[in-house]
C-alpha atoms as a PDB file:
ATOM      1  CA  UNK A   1      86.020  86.865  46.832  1.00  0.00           C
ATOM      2  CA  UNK A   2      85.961  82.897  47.016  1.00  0.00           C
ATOM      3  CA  UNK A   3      88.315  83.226  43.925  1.00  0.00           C
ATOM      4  CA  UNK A   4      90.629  85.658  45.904  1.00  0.00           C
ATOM      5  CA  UNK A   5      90.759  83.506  48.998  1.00  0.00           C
ATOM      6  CA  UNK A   6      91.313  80.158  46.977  1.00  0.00           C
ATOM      7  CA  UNK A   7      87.847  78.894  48.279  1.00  0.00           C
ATOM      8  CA  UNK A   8      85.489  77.318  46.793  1.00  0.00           C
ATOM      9  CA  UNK A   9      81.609  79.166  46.622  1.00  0.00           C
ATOM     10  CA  UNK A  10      78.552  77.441  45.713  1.00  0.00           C
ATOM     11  CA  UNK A  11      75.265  79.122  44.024  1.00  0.00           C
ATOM     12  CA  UNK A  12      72.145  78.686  42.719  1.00  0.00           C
ATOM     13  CA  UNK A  13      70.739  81.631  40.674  1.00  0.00           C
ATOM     14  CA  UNK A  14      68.041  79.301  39.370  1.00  0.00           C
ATOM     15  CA  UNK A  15      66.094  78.890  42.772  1.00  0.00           C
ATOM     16  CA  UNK A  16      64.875  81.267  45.287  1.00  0.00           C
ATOM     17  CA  UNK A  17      64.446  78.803  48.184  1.00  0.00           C
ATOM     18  CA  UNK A  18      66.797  79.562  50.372  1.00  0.00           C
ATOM     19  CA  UNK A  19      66.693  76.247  52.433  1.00  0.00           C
ATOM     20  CA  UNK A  20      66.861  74.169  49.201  1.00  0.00           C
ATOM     21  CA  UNK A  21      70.247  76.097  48.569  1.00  0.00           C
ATOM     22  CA  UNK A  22      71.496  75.277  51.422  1.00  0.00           C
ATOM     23  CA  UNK A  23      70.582  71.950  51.687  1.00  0.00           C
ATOM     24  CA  UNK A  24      72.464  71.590  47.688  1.00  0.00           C
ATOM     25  CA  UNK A  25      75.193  73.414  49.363  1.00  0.00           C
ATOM     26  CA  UNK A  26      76.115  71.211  51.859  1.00  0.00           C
ATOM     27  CA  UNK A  27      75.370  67.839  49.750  1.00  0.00           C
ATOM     28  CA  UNK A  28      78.422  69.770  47.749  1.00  0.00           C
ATOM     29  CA  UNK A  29      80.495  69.980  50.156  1.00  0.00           C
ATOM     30  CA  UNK A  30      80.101  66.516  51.864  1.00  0.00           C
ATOM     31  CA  UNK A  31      80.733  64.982  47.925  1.00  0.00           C
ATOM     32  CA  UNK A  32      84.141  66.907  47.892  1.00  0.00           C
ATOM     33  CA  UNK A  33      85.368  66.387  51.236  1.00  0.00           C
ATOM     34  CA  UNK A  34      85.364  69.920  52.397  1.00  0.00           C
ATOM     35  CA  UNK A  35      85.173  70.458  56.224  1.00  0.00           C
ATOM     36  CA  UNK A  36      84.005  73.616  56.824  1.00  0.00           C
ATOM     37  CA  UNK A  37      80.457  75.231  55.297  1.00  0.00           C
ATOM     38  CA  UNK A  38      80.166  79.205  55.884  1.00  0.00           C
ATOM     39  CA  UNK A  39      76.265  79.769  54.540  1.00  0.00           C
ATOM     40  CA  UNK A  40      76.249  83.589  53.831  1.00  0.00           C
ATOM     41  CA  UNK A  41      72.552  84.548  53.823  1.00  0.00           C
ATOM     42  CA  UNK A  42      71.265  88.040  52.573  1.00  0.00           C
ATOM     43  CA  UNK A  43      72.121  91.254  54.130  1.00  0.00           C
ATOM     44  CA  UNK A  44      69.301  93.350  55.612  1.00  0.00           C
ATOM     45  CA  UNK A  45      69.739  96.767  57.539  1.00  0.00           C
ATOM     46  CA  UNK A  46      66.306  96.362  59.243  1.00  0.00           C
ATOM     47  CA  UNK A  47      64.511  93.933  60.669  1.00  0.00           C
ATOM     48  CA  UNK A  48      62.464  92.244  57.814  1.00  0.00           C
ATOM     49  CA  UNK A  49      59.794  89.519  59.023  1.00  0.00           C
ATOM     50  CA  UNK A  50      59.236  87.657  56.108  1.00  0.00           C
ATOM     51  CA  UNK A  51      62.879  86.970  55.684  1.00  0.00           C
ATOM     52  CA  UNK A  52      63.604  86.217  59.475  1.00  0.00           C
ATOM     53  CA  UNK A  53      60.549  82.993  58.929  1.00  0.00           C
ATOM     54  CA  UNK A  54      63.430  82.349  56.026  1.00  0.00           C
ATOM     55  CA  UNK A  55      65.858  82.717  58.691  1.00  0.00           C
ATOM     56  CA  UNK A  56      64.477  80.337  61.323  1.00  0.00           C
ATOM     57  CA  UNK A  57      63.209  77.818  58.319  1.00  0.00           C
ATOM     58  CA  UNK A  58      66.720  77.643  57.725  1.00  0.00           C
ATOM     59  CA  UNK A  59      68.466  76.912  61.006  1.00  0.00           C
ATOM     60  CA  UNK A  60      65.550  74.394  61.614  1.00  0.00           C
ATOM     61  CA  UNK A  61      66.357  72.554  58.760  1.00  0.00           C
ATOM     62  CA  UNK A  62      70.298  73.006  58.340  1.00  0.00           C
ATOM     63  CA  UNK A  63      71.139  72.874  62.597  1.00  0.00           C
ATOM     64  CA  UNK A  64      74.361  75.148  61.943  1.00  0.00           C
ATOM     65  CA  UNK A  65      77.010  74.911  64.595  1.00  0.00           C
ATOM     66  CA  UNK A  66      77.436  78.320  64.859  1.00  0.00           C
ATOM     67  CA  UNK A  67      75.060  81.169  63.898  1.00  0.00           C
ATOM     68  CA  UNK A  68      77.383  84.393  63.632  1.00  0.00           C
ATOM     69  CA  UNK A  69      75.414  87.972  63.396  1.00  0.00           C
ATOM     70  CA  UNK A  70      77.534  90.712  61.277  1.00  0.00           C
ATOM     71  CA  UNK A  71      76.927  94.387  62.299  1.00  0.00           C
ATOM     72  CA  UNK A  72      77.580  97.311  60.718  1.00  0.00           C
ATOM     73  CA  UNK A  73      79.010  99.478  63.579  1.00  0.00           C
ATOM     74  CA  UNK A  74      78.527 103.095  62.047  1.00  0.00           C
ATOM     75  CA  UNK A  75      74.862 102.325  62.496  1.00  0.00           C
ATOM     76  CA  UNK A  76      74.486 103.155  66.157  1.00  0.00           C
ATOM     77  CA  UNK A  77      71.348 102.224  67.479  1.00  0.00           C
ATOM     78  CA  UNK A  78      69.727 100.508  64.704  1.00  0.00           C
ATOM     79  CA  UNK A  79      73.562  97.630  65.475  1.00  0.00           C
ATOM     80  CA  UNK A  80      72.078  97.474  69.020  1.00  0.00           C
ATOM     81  CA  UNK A  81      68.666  96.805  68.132  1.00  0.00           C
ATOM     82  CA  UNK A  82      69.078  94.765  64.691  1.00  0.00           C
ATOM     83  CA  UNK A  83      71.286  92.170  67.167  1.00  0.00           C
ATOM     84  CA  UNK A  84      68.820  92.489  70.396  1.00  0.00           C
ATOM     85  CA  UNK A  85      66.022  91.227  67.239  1.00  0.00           C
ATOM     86  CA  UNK A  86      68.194  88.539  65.477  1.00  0.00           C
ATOM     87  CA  UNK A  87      69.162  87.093  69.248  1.00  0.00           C
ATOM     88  CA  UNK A  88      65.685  86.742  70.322  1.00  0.00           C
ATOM     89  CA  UNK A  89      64.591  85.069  67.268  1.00  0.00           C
ATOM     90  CA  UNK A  90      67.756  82.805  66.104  1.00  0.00           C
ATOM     91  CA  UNK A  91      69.789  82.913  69.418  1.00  0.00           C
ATOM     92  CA  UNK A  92      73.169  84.010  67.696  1.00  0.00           C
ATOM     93  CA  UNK A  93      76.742  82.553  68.690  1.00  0.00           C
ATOM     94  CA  UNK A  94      78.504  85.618  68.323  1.00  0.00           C
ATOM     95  CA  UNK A  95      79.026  88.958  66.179  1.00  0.00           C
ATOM     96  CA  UNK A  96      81.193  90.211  63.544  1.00  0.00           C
ATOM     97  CA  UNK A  97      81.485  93.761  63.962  1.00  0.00           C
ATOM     98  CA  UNK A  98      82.165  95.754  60.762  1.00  0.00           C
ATOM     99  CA  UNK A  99      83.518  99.379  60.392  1.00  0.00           C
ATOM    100  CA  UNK A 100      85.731  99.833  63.396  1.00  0.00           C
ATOM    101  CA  UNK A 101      87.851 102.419  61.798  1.00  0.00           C
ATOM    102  CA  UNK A 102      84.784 104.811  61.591  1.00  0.00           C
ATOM    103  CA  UNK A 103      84.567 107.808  64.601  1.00  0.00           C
ATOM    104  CA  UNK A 104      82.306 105.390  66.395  1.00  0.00           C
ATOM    105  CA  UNK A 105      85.918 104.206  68.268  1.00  0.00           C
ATOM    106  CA  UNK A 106      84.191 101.230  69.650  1.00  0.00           C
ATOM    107  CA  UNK A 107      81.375 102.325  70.848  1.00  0.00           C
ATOM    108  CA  UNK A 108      78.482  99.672  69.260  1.00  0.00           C
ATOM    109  CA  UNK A 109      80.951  96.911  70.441  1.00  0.00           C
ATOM    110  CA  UNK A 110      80.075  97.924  74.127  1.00  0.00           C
ATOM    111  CA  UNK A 111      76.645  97.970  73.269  1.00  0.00           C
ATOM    112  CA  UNK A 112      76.252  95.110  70.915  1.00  0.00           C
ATOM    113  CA  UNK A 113      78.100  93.006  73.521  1.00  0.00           C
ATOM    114  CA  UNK A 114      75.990  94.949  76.648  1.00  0.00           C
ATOM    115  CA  UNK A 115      72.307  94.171  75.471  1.00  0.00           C
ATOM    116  CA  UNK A 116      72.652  90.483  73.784  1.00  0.00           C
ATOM    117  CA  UNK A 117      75.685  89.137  75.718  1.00  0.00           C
ATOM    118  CA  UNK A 118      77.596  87.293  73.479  1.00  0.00           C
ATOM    119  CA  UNK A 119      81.019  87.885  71.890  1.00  0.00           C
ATOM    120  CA  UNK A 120      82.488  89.431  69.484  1.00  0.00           C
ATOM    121  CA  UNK A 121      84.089  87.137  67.633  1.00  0.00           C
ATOM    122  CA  UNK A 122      85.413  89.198  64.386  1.00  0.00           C
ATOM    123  CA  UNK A 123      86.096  92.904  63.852  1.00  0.00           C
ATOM    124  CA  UNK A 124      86.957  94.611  60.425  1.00  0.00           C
ATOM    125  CA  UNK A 125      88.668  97.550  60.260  1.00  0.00           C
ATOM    126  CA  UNK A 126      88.745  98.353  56.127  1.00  0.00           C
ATOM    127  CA  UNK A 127      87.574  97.072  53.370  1.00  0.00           C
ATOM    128  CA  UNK A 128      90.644  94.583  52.356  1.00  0.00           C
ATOM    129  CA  UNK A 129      90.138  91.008  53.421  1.00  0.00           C
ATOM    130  CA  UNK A 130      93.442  91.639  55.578  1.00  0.00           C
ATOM    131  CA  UNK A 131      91.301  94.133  57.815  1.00  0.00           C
ATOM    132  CA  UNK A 132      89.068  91.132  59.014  1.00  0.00           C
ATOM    133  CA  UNK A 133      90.789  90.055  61.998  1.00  0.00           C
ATOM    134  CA  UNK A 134      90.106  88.295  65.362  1.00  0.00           C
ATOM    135  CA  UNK A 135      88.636  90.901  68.294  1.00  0.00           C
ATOM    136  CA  UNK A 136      90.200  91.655  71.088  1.00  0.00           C
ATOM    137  CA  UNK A 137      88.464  92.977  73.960  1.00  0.00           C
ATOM    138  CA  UNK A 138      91.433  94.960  75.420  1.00  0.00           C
ATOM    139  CA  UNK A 139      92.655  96.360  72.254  1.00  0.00           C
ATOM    140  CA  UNK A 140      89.902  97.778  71.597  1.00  0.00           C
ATOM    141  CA  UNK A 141      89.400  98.892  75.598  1.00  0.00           C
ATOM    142  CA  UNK A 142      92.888 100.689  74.171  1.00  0.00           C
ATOM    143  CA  UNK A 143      91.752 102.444  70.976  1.00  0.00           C
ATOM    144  CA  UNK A 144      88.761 103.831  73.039  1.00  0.00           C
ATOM    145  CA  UNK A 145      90.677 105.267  76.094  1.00  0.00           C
ATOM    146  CA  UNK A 146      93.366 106.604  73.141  1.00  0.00           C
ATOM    147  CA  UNK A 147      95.985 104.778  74.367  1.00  0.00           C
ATOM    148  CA  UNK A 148      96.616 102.944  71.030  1.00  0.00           C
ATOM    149  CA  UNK A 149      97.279  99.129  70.156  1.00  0.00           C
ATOM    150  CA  UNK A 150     100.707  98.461  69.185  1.00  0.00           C
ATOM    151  CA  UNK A 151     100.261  94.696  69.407  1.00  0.00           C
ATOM    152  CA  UNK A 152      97.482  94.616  66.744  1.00  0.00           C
ATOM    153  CA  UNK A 153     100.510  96.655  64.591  1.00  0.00           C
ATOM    154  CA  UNK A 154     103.227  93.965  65.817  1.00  0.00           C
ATOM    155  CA  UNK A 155     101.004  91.374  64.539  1.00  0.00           C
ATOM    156  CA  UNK A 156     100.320  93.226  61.033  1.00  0.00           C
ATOM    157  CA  UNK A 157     103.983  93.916  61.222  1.00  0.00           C
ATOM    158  CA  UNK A 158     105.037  90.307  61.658  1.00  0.00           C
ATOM    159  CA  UNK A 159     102.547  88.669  58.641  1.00  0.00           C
ATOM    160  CA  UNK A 160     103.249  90.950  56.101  1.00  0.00           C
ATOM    161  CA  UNK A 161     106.789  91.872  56.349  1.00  0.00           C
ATOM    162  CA  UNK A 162     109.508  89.465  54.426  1.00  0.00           C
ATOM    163  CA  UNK A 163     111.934  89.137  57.360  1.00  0.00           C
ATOM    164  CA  UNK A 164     114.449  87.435  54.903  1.00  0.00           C
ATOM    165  CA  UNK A 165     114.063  90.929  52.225  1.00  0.00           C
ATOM    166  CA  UNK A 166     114.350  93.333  55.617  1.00  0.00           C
ATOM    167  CA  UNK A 167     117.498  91.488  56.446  1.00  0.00           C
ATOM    168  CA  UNK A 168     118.577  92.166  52.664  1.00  0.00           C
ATOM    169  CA  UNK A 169     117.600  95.338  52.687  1.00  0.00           C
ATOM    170  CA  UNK A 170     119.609  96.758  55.932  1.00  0.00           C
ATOM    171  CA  UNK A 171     122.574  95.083  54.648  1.00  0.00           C
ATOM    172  CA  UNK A 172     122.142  96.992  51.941  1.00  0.00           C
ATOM    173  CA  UNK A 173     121.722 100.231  54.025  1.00  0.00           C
ATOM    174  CA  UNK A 174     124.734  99.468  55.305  1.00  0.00           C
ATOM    175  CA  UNK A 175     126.744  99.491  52.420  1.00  0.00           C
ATOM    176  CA  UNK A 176     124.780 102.352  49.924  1.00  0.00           C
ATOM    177  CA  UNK A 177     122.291 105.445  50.873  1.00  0.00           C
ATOM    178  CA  UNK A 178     118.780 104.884  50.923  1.00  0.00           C
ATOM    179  CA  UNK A 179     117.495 104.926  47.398  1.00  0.00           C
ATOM    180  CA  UNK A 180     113.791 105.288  45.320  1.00  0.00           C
ATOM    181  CA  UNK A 181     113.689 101.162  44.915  1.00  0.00           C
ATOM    182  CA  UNK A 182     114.651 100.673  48.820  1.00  0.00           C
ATOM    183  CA  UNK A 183     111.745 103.388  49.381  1.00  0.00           C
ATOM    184  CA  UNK A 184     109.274 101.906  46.834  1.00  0.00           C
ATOM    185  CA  UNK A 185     110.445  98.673  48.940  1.00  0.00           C
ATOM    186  CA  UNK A 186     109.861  99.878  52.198  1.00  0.00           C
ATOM    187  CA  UNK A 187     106.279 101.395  51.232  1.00  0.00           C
ATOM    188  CA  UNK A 188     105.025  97.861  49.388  1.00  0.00           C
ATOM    189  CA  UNK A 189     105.656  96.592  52.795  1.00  0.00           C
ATOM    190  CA  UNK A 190     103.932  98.655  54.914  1.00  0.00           C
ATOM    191  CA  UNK A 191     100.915  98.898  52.392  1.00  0.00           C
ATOM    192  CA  UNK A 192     100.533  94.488  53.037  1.00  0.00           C
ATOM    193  CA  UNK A 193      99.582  95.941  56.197  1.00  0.00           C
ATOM    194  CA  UNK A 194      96.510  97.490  55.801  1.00  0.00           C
ATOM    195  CA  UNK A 195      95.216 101.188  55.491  1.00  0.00           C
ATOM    196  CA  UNK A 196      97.900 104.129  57.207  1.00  0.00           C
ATOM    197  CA  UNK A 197      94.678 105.266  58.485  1.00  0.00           C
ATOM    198  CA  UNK A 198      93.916 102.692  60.613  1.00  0.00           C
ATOM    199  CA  UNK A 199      97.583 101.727  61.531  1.00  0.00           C
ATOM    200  CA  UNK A 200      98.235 105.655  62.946  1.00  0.00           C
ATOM    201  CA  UNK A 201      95.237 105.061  64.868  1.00  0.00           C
ATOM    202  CA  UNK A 202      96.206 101.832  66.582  1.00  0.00           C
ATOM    203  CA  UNK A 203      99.748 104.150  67.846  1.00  0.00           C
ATOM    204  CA  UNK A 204      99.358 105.428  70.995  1.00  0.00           C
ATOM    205  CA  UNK A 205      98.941 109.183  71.140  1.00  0.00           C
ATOM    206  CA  UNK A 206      97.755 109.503  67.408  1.00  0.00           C
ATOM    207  CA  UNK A 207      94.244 110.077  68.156  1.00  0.00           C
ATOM    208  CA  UNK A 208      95.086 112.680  70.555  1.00  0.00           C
ATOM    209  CA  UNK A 209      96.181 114.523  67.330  1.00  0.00           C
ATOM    210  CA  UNK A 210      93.315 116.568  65.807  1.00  0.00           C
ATOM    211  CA  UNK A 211      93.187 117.072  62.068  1.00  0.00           C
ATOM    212  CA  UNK A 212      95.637 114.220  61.236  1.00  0.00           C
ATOM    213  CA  UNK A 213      94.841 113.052  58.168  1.00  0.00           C
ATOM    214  CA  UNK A 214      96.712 110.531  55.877  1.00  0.00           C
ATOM    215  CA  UNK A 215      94.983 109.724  52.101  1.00  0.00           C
ATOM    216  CA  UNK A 216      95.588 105.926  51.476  1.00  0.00           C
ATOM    217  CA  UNK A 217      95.273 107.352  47.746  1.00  0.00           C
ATOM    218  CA  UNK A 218      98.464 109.311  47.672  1.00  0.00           C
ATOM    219  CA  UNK A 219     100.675 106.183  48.400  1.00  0.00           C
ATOM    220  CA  UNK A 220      99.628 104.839  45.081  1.00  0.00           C
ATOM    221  CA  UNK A 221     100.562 107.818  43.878  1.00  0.00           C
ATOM    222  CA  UNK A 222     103.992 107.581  45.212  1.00  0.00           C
ATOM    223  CA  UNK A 223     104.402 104.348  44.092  1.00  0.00           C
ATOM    224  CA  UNK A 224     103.213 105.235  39.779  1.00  0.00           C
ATOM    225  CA  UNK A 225     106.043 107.938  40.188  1.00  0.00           C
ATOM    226  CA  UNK A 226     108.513 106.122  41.415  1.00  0.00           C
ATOM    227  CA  UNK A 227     107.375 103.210  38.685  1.00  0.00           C
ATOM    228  CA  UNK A 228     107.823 105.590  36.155  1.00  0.00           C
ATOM    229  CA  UNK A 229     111.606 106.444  36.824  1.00  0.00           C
ATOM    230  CA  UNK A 230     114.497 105.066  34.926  1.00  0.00           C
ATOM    231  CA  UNK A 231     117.188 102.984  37.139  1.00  0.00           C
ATOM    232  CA  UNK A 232     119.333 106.010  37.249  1.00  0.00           C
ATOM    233  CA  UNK A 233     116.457 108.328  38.457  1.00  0.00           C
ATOM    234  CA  UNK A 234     115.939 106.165  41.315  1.00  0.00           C
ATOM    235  CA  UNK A 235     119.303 106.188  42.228  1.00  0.00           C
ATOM    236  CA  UNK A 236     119.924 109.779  42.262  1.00  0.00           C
ATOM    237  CA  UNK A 237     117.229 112.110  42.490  1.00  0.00           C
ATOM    238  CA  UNK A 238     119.945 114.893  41.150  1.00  0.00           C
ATOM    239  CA  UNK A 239     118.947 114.020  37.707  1.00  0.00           C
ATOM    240  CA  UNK A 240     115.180 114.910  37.681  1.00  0.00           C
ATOM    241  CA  UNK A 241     115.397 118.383  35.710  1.00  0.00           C
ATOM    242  CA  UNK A 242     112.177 119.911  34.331  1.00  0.00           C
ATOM    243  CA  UNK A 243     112.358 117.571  31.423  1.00  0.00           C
ATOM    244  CA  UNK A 244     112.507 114.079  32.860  1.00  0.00           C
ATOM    245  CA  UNK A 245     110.165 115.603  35.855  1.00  0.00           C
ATOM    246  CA  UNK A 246     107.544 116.481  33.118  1.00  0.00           C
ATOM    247  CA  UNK A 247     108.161 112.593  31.269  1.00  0.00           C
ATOM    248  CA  UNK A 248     107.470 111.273  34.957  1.00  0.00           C
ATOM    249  CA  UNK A 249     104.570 113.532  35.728  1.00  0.00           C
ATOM    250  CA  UNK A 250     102.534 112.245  32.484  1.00  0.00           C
ATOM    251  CA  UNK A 251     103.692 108.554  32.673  1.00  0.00           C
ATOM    252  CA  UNK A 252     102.434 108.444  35.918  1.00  0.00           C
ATOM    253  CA  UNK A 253      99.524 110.311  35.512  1.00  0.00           C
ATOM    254  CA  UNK A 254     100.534 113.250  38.080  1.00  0.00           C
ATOM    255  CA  UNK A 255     101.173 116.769  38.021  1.00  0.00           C
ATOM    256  CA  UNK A 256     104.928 118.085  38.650  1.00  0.00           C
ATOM    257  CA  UNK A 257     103.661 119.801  41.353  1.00  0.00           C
ATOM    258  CA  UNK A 258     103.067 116.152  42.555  1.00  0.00           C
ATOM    259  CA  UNK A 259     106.666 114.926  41.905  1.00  0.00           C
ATOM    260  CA  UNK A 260     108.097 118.034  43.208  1.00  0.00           C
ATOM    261  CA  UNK A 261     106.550 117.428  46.903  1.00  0.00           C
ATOM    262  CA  UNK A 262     107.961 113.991  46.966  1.00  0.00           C
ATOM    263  CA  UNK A 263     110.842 114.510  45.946  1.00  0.00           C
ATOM    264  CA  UNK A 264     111.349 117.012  48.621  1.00  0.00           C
ATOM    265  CA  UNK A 265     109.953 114.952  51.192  1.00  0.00           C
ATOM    266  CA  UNK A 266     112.002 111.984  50.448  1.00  0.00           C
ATOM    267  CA  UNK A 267     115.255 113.620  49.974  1.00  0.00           C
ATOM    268  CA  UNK A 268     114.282 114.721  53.774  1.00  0.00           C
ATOM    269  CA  UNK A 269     113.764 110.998  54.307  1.00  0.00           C
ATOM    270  CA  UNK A 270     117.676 110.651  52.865  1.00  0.00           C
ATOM    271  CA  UNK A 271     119.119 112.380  55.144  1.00  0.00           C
ATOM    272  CA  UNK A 272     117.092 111.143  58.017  1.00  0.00           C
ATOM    273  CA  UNK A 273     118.630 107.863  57.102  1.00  0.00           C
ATOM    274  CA  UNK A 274     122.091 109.072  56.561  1.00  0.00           C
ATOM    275  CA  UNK A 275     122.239 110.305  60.155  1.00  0.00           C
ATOM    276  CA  UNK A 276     120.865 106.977  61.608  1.00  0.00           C
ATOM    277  CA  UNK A 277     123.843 105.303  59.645  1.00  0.00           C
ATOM    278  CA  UNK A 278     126.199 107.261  60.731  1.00  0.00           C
ATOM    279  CA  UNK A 279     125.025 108.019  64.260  1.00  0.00           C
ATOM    280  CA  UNK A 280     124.424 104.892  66.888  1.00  0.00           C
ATOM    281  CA  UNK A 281     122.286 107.735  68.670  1.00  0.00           C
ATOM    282  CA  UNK A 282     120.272 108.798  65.498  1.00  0.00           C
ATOM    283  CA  UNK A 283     117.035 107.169  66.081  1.00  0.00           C
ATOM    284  CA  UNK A 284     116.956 108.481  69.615  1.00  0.00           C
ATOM    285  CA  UNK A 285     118.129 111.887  68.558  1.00  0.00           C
ATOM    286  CA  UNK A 286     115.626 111.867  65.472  1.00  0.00           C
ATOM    287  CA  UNK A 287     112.483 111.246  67.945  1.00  0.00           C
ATOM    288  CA  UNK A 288     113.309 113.672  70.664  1.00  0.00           C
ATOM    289  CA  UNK A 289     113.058 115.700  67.462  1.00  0.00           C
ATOM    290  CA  UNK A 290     109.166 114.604  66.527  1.00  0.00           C
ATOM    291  CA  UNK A 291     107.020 116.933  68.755  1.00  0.00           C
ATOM    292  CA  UNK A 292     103.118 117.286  68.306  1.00  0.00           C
ATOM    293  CA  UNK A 293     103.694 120.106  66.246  1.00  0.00           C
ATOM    294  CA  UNK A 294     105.356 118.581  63.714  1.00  0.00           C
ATOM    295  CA  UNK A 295     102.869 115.559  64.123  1.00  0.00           C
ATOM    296  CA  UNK A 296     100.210 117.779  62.895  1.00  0.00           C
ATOM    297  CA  UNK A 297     101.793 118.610  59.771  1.00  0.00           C
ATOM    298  CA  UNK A 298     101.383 115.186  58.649  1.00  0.00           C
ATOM    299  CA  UNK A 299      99.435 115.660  55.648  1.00  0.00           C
ATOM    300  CA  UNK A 300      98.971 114.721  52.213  1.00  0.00           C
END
């Protein structure tokens, strides 16, 4: 992970003394000038005496600025008390609140934050380092009530997008129909963003929808078809007969069945586009047209 993020990590594997790491860890650091010193200690899903003496040994010898507690919020109960414990004994800063995009909706962040009274500083709602992000207290007052959080999507929306490439890429729109390498565009964009999980979640009225499911998995899918098209196939989906469907389907490791529903689905997505180019009123027309209904047919 420290390679991923470009940061360096320090270890011992020789020692067991946790305070002696530390200690080396921070000499480290001071030698090359780095400013900041994150000490991750071991995970533990109960509370564990002999390595909260190792906790306290630690911040008695180390001083940390900030002691941050992280919580895994599908735990219920056992979040509430393992940060009630960890307070009393350490006297945390704040809490980093993991799992957020489980059914708990929020729930051990009003607890967590009810019985030890600190913040939550972090939330994490995936597994991608891009799903850590900074908590907000009212977006997540939002996702509880159902009402959504479009700003948490504006934000995801605003790193991960290339404005300069979207600017490219409705010029192009304007000029040729919507194609598989503008889709296969379009979809490597969104994906930057996180989980569609988690983003139809944080639209308001989505969790109002029962049984709307979206597998993460099937976008990759998606994506090894599309990868395994020539130029021309991409272009014009007219040329996929049974042949080149079944050299697709085993270069990408699908069925034809596969192909066959995407193809469908995105020559619907064609013509959706064809009447927003051609119609100043398309988008408007096109979402009077989305009804719950329809909504709930949004599987794959």
């Amino acid at each position: 992970m420290g390679k991923q993020l470009n940061i360096p990590v320090y270890s011992n594997e020789n020692s067991k003394d946790v305070v002696h790491i530390a200690k080396q860890a921070m000499s480290t650091a001071i030698s090359k000038l780095n400013d900041v010193v994150i000490l991750d200690t071991a995970g533990r899903l109960h509370i564990d005496e002999a390595l909260m003496d190792e906790l306290k040994n630690l911040k008695t010898s180390i001083k940390p600025h900030e002691i941050l507690l992280v919580v895994d919020s599908m735990t219920g109960q056992d979040a509430v008390n393992v940060s009630e414990k960890f307070n009393e004994d350490l006297g945390i800063d704040g809490v980093v609140l993991t799992k957020l995009d489980g059914d708990t909706r929020g729930g051990a962040a009003l607890s967590v934050k009810k019985v030890i009274g600190r913040p939550i500083k972090f939330a994490a709602t995936g597994e991608k380092m891009s799903d850590l992000e900074i908590f907000h207290p009212d977006r997540m007052t939002q996702r509880i009530l159902g009402m959504g959080d479009i700003l948490s999507v504006i934000e995801k929306a605003e790193e991960s997008f290339d404005m300069e490439q979207a600017e490219k890429l409705e010029k192009q729109l304007r000029k040729k129909e919507f194609d598989l390498d503008d889709y296969l565009l379009q979809l490597r964009q969104v994906k930057k963003m996180g989980s569609f999980s988690s983003l139809l979640k944080m639209i308001p009225g989505m969790n109002q929808i029962k049984d709307l499911k979206v597998d993460d998995k099937e976008f990759d899918k998606i994506e090894a078809i599309i990868c395994s098209m020539t130029k021309a196939e991409k272009r014009d989906t007219r040329l996929l007969n049974a042949s080149r469907r079944q050299r697709i389907s085993k270069g990408s490791g699908t069925t034809v069945q596969d192909i066959n529903k995407f193809i469908k689905s995105f020559e619907m997505t064609q013509k959706m586009m064809k009447q927003m180019k051609n119609n100043k009123g398309g988008m408007k027309k096109l979402m009077n047209n989305i009804d719950e209904n329809a909504l709930k047919n949004f599987k794959f």
